[in-house]
Every structure is written in structure tokens, then in C-alpha cells.
Protein backbone atom coordinates (compact mmCIF):
# COMPACT_ATOMS: atom_id res chain seq x y z
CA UNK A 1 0.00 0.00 0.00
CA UNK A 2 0.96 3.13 -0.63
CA UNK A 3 -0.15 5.00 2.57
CA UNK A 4 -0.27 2.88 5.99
CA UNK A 5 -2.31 3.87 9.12
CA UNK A 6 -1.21 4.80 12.18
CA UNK A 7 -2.93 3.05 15.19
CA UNK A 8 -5.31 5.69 17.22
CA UNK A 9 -4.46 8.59 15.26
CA UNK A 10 -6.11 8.51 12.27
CA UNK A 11 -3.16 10.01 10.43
CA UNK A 12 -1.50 8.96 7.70
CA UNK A 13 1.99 8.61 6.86
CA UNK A 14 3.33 9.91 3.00
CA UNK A 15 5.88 7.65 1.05
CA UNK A 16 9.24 8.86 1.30
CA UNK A 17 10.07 10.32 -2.27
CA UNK A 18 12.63 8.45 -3.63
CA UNK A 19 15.40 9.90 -6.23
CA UNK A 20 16.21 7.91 -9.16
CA UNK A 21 19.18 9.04 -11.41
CA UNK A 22 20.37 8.08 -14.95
CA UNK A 23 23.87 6.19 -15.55
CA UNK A 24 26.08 8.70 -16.50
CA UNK A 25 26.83 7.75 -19.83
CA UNK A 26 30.38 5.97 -20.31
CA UNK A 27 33.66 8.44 -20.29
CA UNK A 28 35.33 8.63 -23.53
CA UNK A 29 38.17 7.28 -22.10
CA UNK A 30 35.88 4.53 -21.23
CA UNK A 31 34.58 3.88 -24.59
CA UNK A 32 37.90 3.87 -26.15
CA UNK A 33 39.10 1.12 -23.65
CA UNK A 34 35.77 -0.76 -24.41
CA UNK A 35 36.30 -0.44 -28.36
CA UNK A 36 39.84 -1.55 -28.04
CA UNK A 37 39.47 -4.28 -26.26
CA UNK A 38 36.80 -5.53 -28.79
CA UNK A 39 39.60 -5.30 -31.01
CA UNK A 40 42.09 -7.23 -29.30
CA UNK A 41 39.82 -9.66 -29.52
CA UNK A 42 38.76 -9.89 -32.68
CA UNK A 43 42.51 -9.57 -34.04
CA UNK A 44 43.43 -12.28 -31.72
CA UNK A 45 40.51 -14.63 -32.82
CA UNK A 46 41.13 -13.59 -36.48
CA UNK A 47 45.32 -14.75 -35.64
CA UNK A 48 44.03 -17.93 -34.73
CA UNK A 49 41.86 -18.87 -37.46
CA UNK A 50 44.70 -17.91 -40.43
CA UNK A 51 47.41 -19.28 -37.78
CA UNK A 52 45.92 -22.63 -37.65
CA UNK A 53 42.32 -22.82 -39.50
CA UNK A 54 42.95 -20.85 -42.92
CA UNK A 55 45.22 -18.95 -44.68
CA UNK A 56 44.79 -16.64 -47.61
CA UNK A 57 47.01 -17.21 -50.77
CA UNK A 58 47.40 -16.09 -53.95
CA UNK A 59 47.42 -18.45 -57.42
CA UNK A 60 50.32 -17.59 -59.48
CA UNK A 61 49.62 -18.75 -63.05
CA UNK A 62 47.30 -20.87 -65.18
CA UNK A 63 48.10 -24.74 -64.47
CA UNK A 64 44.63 -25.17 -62.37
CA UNK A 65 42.70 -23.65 -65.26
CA UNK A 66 39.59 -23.33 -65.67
CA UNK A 67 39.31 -23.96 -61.61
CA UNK A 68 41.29 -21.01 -60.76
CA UNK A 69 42.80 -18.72 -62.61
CA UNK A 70 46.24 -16.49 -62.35
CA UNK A 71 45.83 -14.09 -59.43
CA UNK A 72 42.68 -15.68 -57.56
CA UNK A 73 42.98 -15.16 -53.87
CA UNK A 74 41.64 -17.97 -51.60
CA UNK A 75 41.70 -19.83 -48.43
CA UNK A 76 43.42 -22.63 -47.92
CA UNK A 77 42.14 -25.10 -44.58
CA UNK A 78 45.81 -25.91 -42.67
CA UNK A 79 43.82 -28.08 -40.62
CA UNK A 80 41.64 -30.21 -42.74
CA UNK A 81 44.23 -33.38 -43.13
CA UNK A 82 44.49 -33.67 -39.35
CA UNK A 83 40.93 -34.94 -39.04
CA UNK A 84 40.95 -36.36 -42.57
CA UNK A 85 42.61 -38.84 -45.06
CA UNK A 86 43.75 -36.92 -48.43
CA UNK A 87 41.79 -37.57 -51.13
CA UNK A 88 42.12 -38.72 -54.56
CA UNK A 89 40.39 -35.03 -56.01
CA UNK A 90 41.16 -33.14 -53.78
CA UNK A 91 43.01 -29.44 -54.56
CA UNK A 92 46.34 -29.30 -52.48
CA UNK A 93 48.69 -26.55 -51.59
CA UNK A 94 52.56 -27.91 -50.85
CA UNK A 95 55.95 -26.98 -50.84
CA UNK A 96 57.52 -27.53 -54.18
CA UNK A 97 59.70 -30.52 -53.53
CA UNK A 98 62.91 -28.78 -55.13
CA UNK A 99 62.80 -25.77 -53.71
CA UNK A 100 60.87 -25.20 -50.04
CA UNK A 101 60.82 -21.67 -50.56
CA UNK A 102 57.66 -22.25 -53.33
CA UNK A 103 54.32 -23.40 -53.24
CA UNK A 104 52.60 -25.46 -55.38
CA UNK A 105 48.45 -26.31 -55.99
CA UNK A 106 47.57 -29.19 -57.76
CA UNK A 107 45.23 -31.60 -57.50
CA UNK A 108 45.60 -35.18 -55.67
CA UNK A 109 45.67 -37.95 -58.32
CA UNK A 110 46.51 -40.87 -57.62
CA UNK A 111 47.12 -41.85 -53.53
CA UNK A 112 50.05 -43.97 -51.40
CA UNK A 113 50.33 -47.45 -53.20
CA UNK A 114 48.39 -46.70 -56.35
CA UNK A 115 49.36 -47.79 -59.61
CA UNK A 116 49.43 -45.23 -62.14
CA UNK A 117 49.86 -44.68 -65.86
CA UNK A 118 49.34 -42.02 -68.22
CA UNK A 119 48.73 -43.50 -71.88
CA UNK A 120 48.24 -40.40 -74.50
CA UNK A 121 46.91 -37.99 -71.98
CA UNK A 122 44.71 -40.50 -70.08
CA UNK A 123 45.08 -41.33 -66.94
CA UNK A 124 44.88 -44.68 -65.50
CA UNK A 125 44.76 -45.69 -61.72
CA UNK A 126 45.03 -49.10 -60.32
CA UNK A 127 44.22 -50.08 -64.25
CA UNK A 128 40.80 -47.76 -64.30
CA UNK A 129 40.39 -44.93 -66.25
CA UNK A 130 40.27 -41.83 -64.18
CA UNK A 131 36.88 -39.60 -64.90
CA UNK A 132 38.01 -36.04 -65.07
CA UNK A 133 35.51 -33.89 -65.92
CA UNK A 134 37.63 -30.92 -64.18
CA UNK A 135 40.02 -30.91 -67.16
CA UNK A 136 38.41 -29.63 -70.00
CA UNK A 137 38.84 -30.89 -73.75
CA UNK A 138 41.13 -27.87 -74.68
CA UNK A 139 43.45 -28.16 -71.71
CA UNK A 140 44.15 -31.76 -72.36
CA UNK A 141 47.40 -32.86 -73.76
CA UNK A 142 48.73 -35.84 -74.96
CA UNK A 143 51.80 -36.73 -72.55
CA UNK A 144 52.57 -40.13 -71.34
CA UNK A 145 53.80 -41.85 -67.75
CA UNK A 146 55.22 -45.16 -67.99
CA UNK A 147 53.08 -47.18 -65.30
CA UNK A 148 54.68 -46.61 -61.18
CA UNK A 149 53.48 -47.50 -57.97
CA UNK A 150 53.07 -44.38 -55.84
CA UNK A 151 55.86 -45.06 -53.32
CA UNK A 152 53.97 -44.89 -49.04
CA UNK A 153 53.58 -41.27 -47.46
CA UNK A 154 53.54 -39.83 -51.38
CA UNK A 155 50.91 -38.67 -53.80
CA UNK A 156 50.53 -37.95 -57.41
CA UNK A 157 49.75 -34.24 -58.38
CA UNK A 158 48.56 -33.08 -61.76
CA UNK A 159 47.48 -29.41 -62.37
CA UNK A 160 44.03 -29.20 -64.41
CA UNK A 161 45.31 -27.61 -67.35
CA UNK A 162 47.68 -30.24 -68.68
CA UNK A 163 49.03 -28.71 -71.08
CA UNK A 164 50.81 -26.56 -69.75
CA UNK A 165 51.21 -27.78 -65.97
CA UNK A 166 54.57 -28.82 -64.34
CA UNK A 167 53.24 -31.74 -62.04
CA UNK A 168 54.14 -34.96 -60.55
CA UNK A 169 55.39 -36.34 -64.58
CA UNK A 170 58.02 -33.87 -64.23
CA UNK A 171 59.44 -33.59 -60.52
CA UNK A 172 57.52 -36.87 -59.19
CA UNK A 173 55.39 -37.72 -56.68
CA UNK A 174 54.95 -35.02 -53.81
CA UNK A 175 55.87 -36.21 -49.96
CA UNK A 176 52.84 -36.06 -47.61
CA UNK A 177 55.03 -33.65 -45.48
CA UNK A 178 55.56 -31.09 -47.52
CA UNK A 179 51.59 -31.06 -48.14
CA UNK A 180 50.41 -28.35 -45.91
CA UNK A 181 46.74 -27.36 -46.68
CA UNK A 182 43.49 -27.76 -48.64
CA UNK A 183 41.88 -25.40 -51.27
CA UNK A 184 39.31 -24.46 -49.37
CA UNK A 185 37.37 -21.24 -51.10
CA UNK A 186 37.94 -18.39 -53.89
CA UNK A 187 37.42 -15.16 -52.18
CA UNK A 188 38.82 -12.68 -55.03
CA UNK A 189 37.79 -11.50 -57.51
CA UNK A 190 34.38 -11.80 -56.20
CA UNK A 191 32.69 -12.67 -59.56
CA UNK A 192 35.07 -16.78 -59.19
CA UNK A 193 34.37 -16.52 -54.86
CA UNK A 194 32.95 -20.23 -54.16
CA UNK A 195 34.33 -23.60 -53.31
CA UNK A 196 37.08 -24.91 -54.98
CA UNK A 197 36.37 -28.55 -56.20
């Protein structure tokens, strides 16, 4: 109740009035801690997602045509081949095996212990015809590879355009090692952004 009686008097005794006041809105020296510190965050949470999630690289020239052309910019997944097996397919990134200092993306073709040939510019693994409908009829060529195992811990790399690509027929298979990341997704130019596949 707002009023309460008093016994025997018949008076009544008023609510004390009671003074509310507004936060005082944040200093600015406040705000500028608050806003940095949001940033510190979000730098630190964007470290550890290129540091050991993704990384941004650049493609430098045409031997994953039409897939992704000279100068595409796109994520690669460092982290994907801890939970998973590579692929037979899949776009790789890797140091070039005779000189560490480069990088390489090509795509996975044959895996550890398969038998490969290359008869005329098809492919052949484990005596099957390899379906590549990522290498288009004008970036085939007509190269051969006398038949190989693909020696444990190593995979065969081609690049998509064929003609022109120097793969795993010219420096050999590629050390799981020096493999360090997935294609993951085109982010520049915006018009190729999507999955790589």
C-alpha cells in the first residue's frame, strides 16, 4: 500500500520520495578502452583462425585452369588433413619438392600405393580410367607416364590444365610432409568466390 495507518491517530503517513538518477553515460576514455578491447579480440581470434584454421594465398599462373585462374585469392584449410585422409580429387597446396621456398596447388591424383599410368593424356589408376571432368577438352594434352606405384607417405599431383602444368610427370610424386593445406574457397575477384572442387 501506498499510505499505511497509524494506530489511534487517524493520520497517515506519505511515502518517502525516492530519487532515481540516470547512468552517466560511459567516459570517452571509457569507450575507447571498451572499443579496443573488442579489437584485441577480434585480431586475436582472427590470428588464430589464419594461424591454424585458414590462410589466404594467392594463385600464381594458369596450371589449375579453368578452376582457378592467375591471381585468384583464396583460403586454404591448414587443418583439414588432421581430421581427414587426403583424397584422390582433392586441390592441395605444398611446398615444391625442389625448392621449399615455393608453393605449389595441384590436385591429388593418384594416392600412397596406387598404380598409375598415363597413356596419350589418359590417366589410369590401379588399371581404371580416371573420370576427369575438371580438365576440360582444350586443356588436355597428350603426354605419357610409364606405369609406377606411388611409393607410401607420397601422392601424385597433376594441375588441371595439362598442357601446360609442371606436375608430378616432371618432378615426381609429392611427400605427404611437404603437403600443408586444402583449397578451401575463392574469395577474389568476387565474380570466381565459391568452393574450390
Amino acid at each position: 500500500m501506498d499510505q499505511q495507518e497509524q494506530k489511534g491517530t487517524g493520520e497517515t503517513r506519505e511515502p518517502v520520495p525516492v530519487q532515481t538518477t540516470e547512468p552517466a553515460p560511459p567516459s570517452a576514455p571509457g569507450r575507447v578502452r571498451s572499443w579496443s578491447g573488442d579489437l584485441v579480440v577480434s585480431v586475436l581470434v582472427s590470428m588464430f583462425i589464419i594461424l591454424f584454421l585458414y590462410q589466404p594465398v594467392r594463385v600464381e599462373g594458369t596450371s589449375m585452369l579453368p578452376q582457378l585462374e592467375d591471381q585468384d585469392r583464396l583460403f586454404i584449410n591448414k587443418f583439414a588433413y588432421r581430421f581427414e585422409q587426403i583424397q584422390r580429387g582433392d586441390v592441395v597446396v605444398f611446398l615444391y619438392p625442389g625448392d621449399h621456398t615455393k608453393s605449389y596447388i595441384k590436385r591429388v591424383i593418384a594416392l600412397p600405393g596406387d598404380s598409375l599410368r598415363i597413356d596419350r593424356g589418359q590417366v589410369y589408376v590401379n588399371n581404371k580410367a580416371l573420370k576427369e571432368p575438371y580438365v576440360p577438352l582444350k586443356y588436355e594434352d597428350d603426354r605419357s607416364q610409364p606405369a609406377m606405384t606411388v611409393p607410401p607417405g607420397e601422392y601424385f599431383v597433376m594441375g588441371d590444365h595439362r598442357s601446360i602444368s609442371s606436375d608430378s610427370r616432371d618432378f615426381g610424386p609429392v611427400g605427404r610432409s611437404l603437403i600443408y593445406g586444402k583449397a578451401a574457397f575463392v574469395y577474389w575477384p568476387v565474380d570466381q568466390a565459391g568452393v574450390v572442387r
